[in-house]
Protein backbone atom coordinates (compact mmCIF):
# COMPACT_ATOMS: atom_id res chain seq x y z
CA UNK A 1 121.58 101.79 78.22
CA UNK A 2 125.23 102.18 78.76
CA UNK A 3 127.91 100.46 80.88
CA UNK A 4 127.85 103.29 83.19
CA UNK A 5 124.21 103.36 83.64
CA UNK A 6 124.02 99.82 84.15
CA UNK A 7 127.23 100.18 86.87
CA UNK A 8 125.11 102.65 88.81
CA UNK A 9 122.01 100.67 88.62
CA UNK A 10 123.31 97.32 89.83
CA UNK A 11 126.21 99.23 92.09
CA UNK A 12 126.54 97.75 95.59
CA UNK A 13 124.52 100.28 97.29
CA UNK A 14 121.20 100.31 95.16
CA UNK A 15 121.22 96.61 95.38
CA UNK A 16 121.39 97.45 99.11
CA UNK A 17 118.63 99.79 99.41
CA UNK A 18 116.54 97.59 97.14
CA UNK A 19 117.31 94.54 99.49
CA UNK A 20 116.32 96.04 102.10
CA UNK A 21 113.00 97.71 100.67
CA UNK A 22 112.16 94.21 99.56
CA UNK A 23 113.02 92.24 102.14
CA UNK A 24 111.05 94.49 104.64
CA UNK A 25 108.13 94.66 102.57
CA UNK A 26 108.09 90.70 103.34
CA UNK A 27 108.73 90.86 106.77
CA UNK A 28 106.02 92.72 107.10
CA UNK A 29 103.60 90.84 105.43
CA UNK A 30 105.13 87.26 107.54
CA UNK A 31 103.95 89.78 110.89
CA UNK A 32 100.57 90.86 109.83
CA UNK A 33 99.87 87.57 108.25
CA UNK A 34 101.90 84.87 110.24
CA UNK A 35 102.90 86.50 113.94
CA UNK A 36 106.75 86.22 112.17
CA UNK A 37 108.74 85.22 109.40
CA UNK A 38 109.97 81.82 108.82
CA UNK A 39 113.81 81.21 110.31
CA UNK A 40 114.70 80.75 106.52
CA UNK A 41 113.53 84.25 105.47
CA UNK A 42 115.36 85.34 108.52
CA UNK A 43 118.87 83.42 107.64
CA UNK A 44 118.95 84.99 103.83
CA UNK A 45 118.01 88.52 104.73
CA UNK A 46 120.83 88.18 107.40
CA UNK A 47 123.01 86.95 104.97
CA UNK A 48 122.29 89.14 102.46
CA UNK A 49 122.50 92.15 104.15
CA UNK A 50 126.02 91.35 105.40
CA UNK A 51 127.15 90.69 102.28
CA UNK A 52 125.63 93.80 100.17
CA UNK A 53 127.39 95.48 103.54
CA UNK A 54 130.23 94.09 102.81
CA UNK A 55 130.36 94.75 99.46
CA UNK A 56 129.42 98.29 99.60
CA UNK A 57 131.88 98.72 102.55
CA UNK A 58 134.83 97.43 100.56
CA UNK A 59 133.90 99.06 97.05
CA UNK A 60 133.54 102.76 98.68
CA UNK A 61 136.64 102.19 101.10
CA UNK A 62 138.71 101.87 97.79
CA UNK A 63 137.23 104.46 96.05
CA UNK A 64 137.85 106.92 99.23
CA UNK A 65 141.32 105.39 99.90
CA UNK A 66 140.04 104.39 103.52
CA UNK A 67 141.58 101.32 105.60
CA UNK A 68 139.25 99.07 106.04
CA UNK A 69 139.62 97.24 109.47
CA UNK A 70 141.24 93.92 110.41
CA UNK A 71 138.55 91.31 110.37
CA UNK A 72 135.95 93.04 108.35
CA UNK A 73 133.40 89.70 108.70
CA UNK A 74 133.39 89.84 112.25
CA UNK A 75 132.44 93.49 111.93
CA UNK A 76 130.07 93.56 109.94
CA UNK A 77 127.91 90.66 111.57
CA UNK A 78 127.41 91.86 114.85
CA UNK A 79 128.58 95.83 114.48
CA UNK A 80 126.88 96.60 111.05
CA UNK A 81 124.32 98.96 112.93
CA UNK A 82 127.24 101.10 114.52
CA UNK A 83 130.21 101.19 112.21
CA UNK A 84 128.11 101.92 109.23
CA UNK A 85 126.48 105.13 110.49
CA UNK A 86 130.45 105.81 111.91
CA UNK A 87 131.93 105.16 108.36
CA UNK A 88 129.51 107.27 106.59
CA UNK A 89 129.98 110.39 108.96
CA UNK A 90 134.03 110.12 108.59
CA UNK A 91 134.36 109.65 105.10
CA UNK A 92 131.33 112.12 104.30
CA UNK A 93 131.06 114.50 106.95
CA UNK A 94 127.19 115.95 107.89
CA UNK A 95 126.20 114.40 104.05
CA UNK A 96 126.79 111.12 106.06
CA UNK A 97 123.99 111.49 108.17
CA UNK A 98 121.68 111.91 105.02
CA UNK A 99 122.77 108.55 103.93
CA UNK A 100 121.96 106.95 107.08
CA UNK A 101 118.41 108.53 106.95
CA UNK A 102 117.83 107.31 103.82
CA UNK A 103 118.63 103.76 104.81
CA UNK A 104 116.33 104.24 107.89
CA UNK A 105 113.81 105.51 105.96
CA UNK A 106 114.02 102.38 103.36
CA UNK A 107 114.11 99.73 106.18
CA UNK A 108 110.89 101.42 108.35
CA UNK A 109 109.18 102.64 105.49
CA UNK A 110 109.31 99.13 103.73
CA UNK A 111 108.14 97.24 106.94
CA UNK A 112 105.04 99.61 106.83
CA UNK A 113 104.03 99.36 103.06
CA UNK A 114 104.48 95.69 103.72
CA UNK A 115 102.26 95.34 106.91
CA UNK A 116 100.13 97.59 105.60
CA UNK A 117 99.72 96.08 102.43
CA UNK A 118 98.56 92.27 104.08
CA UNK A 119 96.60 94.19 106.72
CA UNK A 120 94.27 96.02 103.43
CA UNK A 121 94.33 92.52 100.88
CA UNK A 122 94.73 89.86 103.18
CA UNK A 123 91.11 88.34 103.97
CA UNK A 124 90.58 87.40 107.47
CA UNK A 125 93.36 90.38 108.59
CA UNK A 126 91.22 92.47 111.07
């Protein structure tokens, strides 16, 4: 492989949709399974998704010479849901709105392979 293929595979925003495939898939197994996941599960896919945010958010801002805002942490933690889908529409116009799809599709569509998955090979899940 080269450097740029291995750029593009471990670039901020595959490691985000992976994440959050991943981490979905397990949150839906802790549901079907458990009633919920553990507060631990819940603390690192919090964290993590504010950081691969984050790290997407600052890697395409520089690449799009776009100002990021002031206090980018705060941000991100409790306005992730609405500045992301805002970013994404300015920088990339109606392409945006693909790009929030996608990420919709990745975070319901791995909460149902997951639950769906414990519900078929879990013994004892009716």
């Amino acid at each position: 492989m080269t450097n740029s293929a291995l750029s593009r595979i471990f670039s901020p925003a595959v490691l985000l949709y992976v994440f959050v495939v991943i981490t979905q898939i397990g949150h839906g197994v802790y549901v079907v399974t458990e009633g919920g996941a553990p507060a631990s599960f819940t603390l690192a896919n919090t964290l993590g998704i504010v950081w691969l945010i984050g790290w997407w958010l600052r890697r395409d801002s520089q690449r799009r010479d776009f100002a990021g805002v002031y206090d980018m942490g705060l941000f991100l933690y409790i306005l992730w849901p609405f500045i992301m889908p805002y970013y994404l529409l300015k920088t990339r116009g109606a392409r945006g709105l693909l790009v929030v799809l996608g990420f919709i599709a990745a975070y319901v569509g791995g909460y149902l392979v997951g639950g769906l998955t414990a519900a078929l090979f879990v013994p004892g899940i009716e």
